[in-house]
Protein backbone atom coordinates (compact mmCIF):
# COMPACT_ATOMS: atom_id res chain seq x y z
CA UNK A 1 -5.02 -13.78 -20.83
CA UNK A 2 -8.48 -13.32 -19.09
CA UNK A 3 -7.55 -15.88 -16.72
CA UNK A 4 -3.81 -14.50 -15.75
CA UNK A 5 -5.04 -11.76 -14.90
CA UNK A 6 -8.20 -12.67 -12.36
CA UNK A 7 -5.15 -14.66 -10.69
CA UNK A 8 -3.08 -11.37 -10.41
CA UNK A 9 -5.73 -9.17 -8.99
CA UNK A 10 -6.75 -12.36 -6.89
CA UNK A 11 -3.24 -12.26 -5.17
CA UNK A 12 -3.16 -7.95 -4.76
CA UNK A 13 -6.73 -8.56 -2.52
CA UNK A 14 -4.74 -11.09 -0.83
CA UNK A 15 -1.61 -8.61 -0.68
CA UNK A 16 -4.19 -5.56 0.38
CA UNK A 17 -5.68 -8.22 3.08
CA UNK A 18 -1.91 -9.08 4.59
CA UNK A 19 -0.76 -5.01 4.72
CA UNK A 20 -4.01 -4.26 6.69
CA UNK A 21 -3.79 -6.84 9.80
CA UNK A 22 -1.35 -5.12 11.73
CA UNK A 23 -2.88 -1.56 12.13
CA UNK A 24 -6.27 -3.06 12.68
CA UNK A 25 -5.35 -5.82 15.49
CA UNK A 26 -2.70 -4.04 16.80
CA UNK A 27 -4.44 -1.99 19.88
CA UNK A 28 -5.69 -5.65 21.00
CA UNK A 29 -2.28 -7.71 20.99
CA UNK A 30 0.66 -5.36 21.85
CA UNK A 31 -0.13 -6.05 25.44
CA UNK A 32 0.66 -9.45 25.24
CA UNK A 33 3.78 -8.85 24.00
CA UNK A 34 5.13 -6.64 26.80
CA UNK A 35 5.30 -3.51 24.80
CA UNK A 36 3.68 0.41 24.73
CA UNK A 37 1.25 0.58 21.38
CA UNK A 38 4.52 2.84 20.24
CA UNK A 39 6.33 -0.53 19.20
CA UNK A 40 4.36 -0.52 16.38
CA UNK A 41 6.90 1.67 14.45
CA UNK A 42 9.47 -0.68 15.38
CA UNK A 43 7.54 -3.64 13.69
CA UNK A 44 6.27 -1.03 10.90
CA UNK A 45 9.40 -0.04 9.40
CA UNK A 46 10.97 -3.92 10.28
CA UNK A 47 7.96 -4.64 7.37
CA UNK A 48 8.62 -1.98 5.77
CA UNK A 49 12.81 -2.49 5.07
CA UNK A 50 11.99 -6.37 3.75
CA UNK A 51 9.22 -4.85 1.41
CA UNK A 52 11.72 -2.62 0.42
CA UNK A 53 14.25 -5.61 -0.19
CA UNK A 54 11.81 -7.73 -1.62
CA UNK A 55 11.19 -5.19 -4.40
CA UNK A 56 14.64 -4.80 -4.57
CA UNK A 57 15.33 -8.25 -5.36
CA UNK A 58 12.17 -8.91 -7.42
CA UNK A 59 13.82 -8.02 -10.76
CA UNK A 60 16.10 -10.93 -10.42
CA UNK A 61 13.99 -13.50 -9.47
CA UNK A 62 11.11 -12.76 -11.76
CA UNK A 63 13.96 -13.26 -14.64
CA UNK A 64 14.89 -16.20 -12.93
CA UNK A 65 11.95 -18.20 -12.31
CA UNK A 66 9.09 -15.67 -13.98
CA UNK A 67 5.61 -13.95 -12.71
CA UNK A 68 3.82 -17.45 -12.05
CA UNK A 69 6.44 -18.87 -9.60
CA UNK A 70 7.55 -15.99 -7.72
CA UNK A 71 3.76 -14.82 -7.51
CA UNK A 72 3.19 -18.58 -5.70
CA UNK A 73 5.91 -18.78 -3.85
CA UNK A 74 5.70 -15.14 -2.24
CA UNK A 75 1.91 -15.94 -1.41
CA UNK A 76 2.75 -18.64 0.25
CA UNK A 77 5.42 -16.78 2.24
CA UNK A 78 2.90 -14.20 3.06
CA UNK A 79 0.65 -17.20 4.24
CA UNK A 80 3.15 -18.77 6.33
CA UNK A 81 3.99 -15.63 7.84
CA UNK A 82 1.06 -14.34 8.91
CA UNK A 83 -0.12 -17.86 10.40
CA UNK A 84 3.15 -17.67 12.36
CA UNK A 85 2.16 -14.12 13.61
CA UNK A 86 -0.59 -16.14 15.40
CA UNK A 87 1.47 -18.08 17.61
CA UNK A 88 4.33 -15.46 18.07
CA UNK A 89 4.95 -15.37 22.29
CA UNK A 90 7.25 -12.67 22.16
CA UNK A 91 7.86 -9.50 20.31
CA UNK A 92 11.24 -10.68 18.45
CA UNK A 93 9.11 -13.22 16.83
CA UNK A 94 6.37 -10.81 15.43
CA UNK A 95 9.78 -8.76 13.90
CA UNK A 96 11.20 -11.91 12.49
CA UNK A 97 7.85 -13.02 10.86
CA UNK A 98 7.77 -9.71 9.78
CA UNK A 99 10.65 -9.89 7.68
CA UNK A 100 9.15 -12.89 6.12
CA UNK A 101 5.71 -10.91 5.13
CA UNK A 102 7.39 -7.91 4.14
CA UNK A 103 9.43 -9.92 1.37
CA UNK A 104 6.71 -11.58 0.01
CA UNK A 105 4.67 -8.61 -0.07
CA UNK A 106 7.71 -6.40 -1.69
CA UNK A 107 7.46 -9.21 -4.75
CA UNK A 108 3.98 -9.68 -4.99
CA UNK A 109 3.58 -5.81 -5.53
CA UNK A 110 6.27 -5.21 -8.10
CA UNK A 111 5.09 -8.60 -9.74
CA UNK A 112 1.87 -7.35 -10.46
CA UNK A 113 2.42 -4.21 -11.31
CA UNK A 114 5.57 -4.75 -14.21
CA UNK A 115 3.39 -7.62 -15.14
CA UNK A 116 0.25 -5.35 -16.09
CA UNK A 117 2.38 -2.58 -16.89
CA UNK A 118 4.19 -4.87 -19.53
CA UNK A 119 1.30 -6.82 -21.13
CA UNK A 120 -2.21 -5.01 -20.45
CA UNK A 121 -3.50 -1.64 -20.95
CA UNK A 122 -3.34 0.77 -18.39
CA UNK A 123 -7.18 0.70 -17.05
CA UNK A 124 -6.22 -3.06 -15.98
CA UNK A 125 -3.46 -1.05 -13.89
CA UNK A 126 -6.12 1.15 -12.26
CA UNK A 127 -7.75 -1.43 -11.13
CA UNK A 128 -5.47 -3.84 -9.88
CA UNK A 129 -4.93 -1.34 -7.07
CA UNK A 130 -8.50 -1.29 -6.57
CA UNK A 131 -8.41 -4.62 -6.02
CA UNK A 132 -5.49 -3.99 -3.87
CA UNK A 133 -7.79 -1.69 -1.43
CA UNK A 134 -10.57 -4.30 -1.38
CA UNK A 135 -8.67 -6.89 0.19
CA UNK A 136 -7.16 -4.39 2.22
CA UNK A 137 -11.01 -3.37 3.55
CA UNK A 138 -11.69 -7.23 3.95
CA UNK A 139 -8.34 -7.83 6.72
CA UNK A 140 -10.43 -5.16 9.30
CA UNK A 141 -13.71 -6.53 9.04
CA UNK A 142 -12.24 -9.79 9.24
CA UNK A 143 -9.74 -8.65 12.13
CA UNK A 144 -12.82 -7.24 14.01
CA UNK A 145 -15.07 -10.26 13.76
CA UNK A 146 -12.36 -12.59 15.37
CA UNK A 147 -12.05 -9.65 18.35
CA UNK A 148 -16.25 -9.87 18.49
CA UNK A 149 -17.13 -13.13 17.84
CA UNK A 150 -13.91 -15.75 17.70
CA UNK A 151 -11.89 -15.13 20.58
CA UNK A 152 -8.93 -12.47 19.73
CA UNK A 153 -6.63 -11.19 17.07
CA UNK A 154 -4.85 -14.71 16.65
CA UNK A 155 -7.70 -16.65 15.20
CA UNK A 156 -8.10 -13.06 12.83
CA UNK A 157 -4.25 -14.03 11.70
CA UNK A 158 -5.03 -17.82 11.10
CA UNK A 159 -8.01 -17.06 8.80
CA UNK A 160 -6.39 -14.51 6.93
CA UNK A 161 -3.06 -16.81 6.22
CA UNK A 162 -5.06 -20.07 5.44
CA UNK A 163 -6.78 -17.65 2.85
CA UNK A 164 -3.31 -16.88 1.15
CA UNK A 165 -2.34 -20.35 1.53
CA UNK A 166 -5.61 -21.22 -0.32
CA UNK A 167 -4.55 -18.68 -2.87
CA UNK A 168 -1.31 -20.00 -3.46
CA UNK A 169 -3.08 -23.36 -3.99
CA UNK A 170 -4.93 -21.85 -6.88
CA UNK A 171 -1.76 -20.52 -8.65
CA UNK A 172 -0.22 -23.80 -8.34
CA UNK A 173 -2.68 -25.62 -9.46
CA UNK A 174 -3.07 -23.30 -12.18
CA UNK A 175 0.98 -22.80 -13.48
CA UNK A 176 0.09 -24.34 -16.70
CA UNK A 177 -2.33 -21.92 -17.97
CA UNK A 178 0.45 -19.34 -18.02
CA UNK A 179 2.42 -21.04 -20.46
CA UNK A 180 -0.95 -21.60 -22.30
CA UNK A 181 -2.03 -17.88 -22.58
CA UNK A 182 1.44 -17.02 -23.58
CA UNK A 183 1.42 -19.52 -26.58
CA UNK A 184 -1.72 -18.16 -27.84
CA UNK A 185 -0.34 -14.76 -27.57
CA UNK A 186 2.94 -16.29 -29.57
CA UNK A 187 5.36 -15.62 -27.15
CA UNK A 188 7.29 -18.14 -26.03
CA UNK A 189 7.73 -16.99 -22.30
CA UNK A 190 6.33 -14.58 -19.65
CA UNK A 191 9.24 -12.31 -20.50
CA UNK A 192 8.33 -9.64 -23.02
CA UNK A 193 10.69 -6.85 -24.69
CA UNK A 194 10.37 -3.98 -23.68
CA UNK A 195 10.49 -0.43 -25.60
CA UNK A 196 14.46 0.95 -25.41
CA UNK A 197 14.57 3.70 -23.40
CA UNK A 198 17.59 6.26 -21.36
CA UNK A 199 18.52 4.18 -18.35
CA UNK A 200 20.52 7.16 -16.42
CA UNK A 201 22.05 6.08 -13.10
CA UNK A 202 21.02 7.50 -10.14
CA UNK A 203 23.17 10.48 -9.36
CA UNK A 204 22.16 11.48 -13.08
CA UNK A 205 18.22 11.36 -11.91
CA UNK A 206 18.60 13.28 -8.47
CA UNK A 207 20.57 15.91 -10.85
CA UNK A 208 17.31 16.11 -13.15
CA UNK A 209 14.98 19.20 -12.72
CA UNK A 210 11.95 18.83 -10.39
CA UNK A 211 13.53 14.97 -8.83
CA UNK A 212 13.99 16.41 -5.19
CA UNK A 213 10.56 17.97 -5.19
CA UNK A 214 9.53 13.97 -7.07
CA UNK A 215 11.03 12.66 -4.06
CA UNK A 216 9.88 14.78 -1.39
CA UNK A 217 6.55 14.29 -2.25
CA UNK A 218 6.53 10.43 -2.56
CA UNK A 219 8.39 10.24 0.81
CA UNK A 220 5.50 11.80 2.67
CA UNK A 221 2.98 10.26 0.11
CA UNK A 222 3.82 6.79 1.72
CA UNK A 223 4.51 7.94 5.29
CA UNK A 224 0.23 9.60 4.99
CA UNK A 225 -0.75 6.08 3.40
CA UNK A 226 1.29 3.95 6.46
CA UNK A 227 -0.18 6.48 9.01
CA UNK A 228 -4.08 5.89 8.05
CA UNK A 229 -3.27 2.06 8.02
CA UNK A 230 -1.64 1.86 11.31
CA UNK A 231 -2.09 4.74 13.99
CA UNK A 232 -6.22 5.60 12.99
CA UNK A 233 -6.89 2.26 14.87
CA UNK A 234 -4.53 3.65 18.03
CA UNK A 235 -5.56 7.03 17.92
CA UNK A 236 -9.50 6.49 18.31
CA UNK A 237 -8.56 3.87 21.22
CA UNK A 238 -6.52 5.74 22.65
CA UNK A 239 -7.72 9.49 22.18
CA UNK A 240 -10.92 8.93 21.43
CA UNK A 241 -12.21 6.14 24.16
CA UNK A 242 -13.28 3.81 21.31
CA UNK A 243 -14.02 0.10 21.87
CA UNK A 244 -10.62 -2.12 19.90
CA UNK A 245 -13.16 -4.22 18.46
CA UNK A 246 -15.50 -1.11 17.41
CA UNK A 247 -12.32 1.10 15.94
CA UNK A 248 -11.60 -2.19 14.19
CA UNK A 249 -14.48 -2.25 12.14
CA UNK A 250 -14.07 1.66 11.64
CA UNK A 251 -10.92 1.37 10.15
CA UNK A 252 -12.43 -0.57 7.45
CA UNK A 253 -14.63 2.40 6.62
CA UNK A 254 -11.58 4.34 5.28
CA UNK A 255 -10.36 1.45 3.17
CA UNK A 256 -14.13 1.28 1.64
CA UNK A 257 -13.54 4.95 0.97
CA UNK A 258 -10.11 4.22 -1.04
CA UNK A 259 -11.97 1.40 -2.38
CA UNK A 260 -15.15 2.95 -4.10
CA UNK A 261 -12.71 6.09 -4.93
CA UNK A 262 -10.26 4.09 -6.98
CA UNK A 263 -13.12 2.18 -8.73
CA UNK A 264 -14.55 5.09 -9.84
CA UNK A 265 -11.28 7.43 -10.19
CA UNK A 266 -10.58 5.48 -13.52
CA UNK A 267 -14.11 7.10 -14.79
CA UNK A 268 -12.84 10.30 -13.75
CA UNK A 269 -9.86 10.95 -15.59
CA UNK A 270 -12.01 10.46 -18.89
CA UNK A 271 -13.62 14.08 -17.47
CA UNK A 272 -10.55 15.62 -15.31
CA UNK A 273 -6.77 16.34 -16.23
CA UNK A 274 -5.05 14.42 -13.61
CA UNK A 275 -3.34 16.75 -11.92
CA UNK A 276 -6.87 18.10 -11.17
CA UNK A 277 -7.71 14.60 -9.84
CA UNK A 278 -4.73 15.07 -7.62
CA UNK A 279 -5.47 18.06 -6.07
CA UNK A 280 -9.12 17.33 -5.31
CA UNK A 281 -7.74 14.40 -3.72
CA UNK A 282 -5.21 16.48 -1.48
CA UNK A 283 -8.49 19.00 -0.76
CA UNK A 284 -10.88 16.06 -0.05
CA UNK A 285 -8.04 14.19 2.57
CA UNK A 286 -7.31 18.04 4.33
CA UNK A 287 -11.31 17.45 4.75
CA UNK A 288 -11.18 14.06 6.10
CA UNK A 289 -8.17 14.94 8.33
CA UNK A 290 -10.44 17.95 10.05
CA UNK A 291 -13.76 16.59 10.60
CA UNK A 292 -11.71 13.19 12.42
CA UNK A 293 -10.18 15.86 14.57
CA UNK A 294 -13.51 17.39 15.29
CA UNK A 295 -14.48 16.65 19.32
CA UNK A 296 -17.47 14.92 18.17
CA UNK A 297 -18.71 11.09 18.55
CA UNK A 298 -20.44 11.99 15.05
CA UNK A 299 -17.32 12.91 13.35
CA UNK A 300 -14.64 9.85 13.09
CA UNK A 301 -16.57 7.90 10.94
CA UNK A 302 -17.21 10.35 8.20
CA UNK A 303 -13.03 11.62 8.89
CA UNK A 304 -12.08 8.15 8.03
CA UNK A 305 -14.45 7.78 4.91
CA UNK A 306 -13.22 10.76 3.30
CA UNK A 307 -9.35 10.12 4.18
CA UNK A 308 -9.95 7.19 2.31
CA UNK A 309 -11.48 8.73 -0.40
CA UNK A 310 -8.91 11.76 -0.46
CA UNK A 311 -6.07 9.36 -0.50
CA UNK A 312 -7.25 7.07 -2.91
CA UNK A 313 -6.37 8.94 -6.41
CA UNK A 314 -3.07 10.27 -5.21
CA UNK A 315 -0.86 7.25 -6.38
CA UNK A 316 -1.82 6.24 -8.88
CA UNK A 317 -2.19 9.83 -10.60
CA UNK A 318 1.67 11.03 -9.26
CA UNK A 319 2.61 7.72 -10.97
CA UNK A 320 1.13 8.49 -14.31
CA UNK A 321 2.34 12.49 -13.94
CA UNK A 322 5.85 10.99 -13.77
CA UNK A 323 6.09 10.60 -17.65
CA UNK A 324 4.47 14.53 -18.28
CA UNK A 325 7.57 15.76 -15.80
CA UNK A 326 10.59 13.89 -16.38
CA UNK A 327 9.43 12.72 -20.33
CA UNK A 328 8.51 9.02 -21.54
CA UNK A 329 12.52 8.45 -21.71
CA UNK A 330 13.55 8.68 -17.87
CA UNK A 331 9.88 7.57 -16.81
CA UNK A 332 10.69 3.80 -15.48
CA UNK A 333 13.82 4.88 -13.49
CA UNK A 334 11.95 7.88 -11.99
CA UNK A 335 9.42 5.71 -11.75
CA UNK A 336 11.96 3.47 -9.24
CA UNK A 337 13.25 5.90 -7.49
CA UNK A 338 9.82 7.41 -6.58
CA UNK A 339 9.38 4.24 -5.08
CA UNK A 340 12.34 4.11 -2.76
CA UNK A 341 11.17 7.13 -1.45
CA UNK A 342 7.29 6.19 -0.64
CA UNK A 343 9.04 3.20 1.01
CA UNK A 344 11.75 5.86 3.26
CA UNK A 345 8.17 7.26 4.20
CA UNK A 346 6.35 3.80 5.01
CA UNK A 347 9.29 3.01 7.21
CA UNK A 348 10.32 6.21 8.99
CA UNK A 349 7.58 8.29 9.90
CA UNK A 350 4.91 5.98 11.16
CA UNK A 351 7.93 4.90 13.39
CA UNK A 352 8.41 8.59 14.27
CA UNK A 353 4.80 9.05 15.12
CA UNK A 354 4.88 6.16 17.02
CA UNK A 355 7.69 7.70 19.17
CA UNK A 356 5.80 11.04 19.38
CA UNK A 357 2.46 9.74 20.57
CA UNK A 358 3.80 7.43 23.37
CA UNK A 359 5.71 10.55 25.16
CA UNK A 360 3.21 13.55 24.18
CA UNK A 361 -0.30 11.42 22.85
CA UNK A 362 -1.98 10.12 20.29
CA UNK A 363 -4.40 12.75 19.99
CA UNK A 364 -1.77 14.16 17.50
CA UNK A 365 -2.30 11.90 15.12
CA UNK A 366 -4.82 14.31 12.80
CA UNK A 367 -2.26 16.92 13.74
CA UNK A 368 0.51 15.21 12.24
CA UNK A 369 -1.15 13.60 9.24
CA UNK A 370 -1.85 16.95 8.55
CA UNK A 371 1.27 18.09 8.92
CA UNK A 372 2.90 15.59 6.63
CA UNK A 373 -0.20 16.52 4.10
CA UNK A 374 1.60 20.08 3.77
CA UNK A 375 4.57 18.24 3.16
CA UNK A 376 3.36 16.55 0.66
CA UNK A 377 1.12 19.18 -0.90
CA UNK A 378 3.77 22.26 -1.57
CA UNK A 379 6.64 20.19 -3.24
CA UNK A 380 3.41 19.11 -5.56
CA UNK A 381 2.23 23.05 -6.39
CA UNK A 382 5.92 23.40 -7.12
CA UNK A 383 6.42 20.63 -9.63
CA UNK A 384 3.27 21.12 -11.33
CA UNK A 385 3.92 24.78 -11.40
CA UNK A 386 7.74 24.46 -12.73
CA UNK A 387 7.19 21.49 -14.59
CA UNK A 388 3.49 21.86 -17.24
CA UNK A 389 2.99 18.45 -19.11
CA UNK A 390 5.16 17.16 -21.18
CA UNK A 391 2.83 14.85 -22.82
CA UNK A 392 -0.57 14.89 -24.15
CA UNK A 393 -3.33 14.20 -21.96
C-alpha cells in the first residue's frame, strides 16, 4: 500500500499548490479584471461554497466510482480549472472556473483524508497535511517567479495546472495498482467496513454539550487559515508599500512555517498533551500576528514565519480533541459538522474583510486576524475547561 499512498500525498501537494494561487497572484491580476483587490471575497467564498459542495457530494461518488477515480478525475478538474483561470478576460469567468476548482478540491480533500483515516495509522494522517502545506509553499514561489521572471500571473496559472494535469496522468496510468494493493491486503475493493458507531442527526449534535463552543471555534479556525492565505499578500502591498512580486515570495515564508511545524508537530505530541500543543500554537500565532503589525521593514517576514508556525498544529490537534470531548461514539459526525463550520469561516469572513479593508484599509488586517484569534481562542478555554478528556492520551 506503499505506493497508494505516495499517490495520495502526491495529489494533497497538488491540492495545497491549487488553494495557494489566488492569495499569492491576486494583488497582480485584479486590475485586469476591472475590480478593487476587495473582490477577492467575492471569488473566495464562490471557492469556498463548491469546496463545500464538493465535500458534500464526495461520499456518494467515492461509493460510486471509489478513491482512485474520483481522486483522477477531481485532479484533472483542478487542472483544467486553473489553466482556464489563465485565459479568463473577465471577472465572471474567474467565478465560474472557480466553481470548477473548488469542487475538485472539496473531493480531493475528503478523499484523502477518509481514505487514510480508514486504512493507515494516524501518523500517515499527520502528514498528509504536511504534504498538504508543502505544495501549498510551492504555488507562491512558483506564482512569484512567473511575476519576476516569465511575464505575469497567467503563465504562474498554466504551470501550476499542467502540473495537476501531469498528476492526474500518473493516477491514470497507475489505476491498476489499486486493485493490486487491495488484493494483497484481501479485500476485494477500496471500500472497507467501518467500526459501528451512534450516527445522531444533526439537531441531536448541536443539542450535545460543548457543540456550539465545537462550532464556534472551527468557524473562526477556517476564517484565520483563509485570511493568512489570501489578504497577507494584499495587506503588505497595500499597507505596507511592498513590491507584488516581493510579497509574493513572502507569502511563501508563512506556508514554510506551517510546513516545518506540521513535520515536526507529529514528534511533539510523543512529549506534549495536545491540548498543550494547541495552545502554544494559539500563543505562538498571537506572536506572529504582533510582530507583522510592528511599523518595521524588519518585522513582516518573521510575522509571517511564525503565523505559519502558530497555525500549523491547530487542525489537526482540534480534530483529534474531538473524540476526548464528544467520546469515540459521536466522533465522525462531530467530526462533519466541525467541518461545515471551518468552511462557514473560509467563505464568510475573508469576504467580510475584504469588504472592511476596501472602505476603511488594509492595514487592519493584523487587527482583525487578531480579532478573530480571540474568537477562536475563548470558546477553546471553555471547552477544554468544561469538557477534560474523555479518552486516554
Amino acid at each position: 500500500m506503499i505506493i497508494i499512498l505516495l499517490l495520495i500525498y502526491m495529489t494533497f501537494i497538488g491540492l495545497g499548490m491549487g488553494g495557494a494561487m489566488l492569495g499569492s497572484a491576486w494583488p497582480s491580476m485584479y486590475g485586469e479584471f476591472g475590480v478593487d483587490a476587495g473582490a477577492a471575497g467575492i471569488l473566495s467564498m464562490v471557492l469556498s461554497g463548491s469546496t463545500i459542495l464538493g465535500g458534500y457530494l464526495s461520499a456518494r461518488l467515492l461509493r460510486r466510482f471509489g478513491t482512485s477515480i474520483v481522486l483522477t478525475g477531481s485532479i484533472f478538474m483542478m487542472g483544467a480549472a486553473l489553466l482556464s483561470f489563465s485565459f479568463a478576460n473577465h471577472f465572471v469567468m474567474l467565478c465560474l472556473f472557480a466553481i470548477a476548482l473548488g469542487f475538485g478540491m472539496g473531493n480531493v480533500d475528503t478523499a484523502g483524508n477518509s481514505f487514510l483515516a480508514i486504512h493507515y495509522s494516524a501518523k500517515y494522517l499527520n502528514w498528509l497535511h504536511c504534504f498538504w502545506a508543502v505544495g501549498a509553499t510551492i504555488g507562491p514561489i512558483v506564482m512569484a517567479f512567473s511575476l519576476m521572471h516569465l511575464g505575469g500571473w497567467r503563465v504562474g496559472y498554466r504551470v501550476i495546472g499542467f502540473t495537476q494535469l501531469a498528476f492526474m496522468l500518473i493516477l491514470l496510468a497507475t489505476l491498476s495498482m489499486w486493485k493490486k494493493a487491495f488484493r494483497q491486503k484481501g479485500e476485494l475493493t477500496e471500500a472497507s467496513s467501518e467500526e459501528t458507531e451512534e450516527v445522531l442527526s444533526t439537531s441531536k449534535l448541536l443539542c450535545l454539550p460543548g457543540t456550539f463552543s465545537a462550532l464556534v471555534l472551527f468557524f473562526f479556525l477556517g476564517g484565520i487559515g483563509a485570511m493568512m492565505a489570501l489578504w497577507s499578500t494584499t495587506y503588505l502591498v497595500s499597507a505596507r508599500d511592498i513590491s507584488p512580486e516581493t510579497a509574493t515570495s513572502w507569502l511563501a515564508l508563512y506556508f514554510l512555517g506551517l510546513t516545518i511545524a506540521r513535520l515536526f508537530t507529529g514528534f511533539l505530541t510523543m512529549r506534549l498533551h495536545s491540548r498543550q500543543i494547541i495552545y502554544l500554537g494559539l500563543g505562538i500565532f498571537a506572536a506572529g500576528m504582533i510582530t507583522l503589525a510592528l511599523p518595521f521593514m524588519w518585522s513582516l517576514r518573521p510575522g509571517l514565519v511564525l503565523a505559519g508556525i502558530g497555525l500549523a498544529p491547530l487542525f489537526p490537534n482540534y480534530v483529534h480533541n474531538t473524540a476526548s470531548v464528544f467520546g469515540k461514539g459521536h466522533t465522525r459526525a462531530m467530526i462533519g459538522l466541525q467541518m461545515v463550520a471551518s468552511y462557514v469561516g473560509v467563505t464568510l469572513l475573508p469576504l467580510l474583510f475584504g469588504q472592511l479593508g476596501s472602505r476603511l484599509g488594509y492595514h487592519l488586517f493584523p487587527i482583525f486576524t487578531g480579532l478573530l484569534l480571540v474568537g477562536m481562542a475563548v470558546p477553546t478555554i471553555i471547552l477544554y475547561i468544561r469538557h477534560p478528556d474523555k479518552t486516554a492520551q
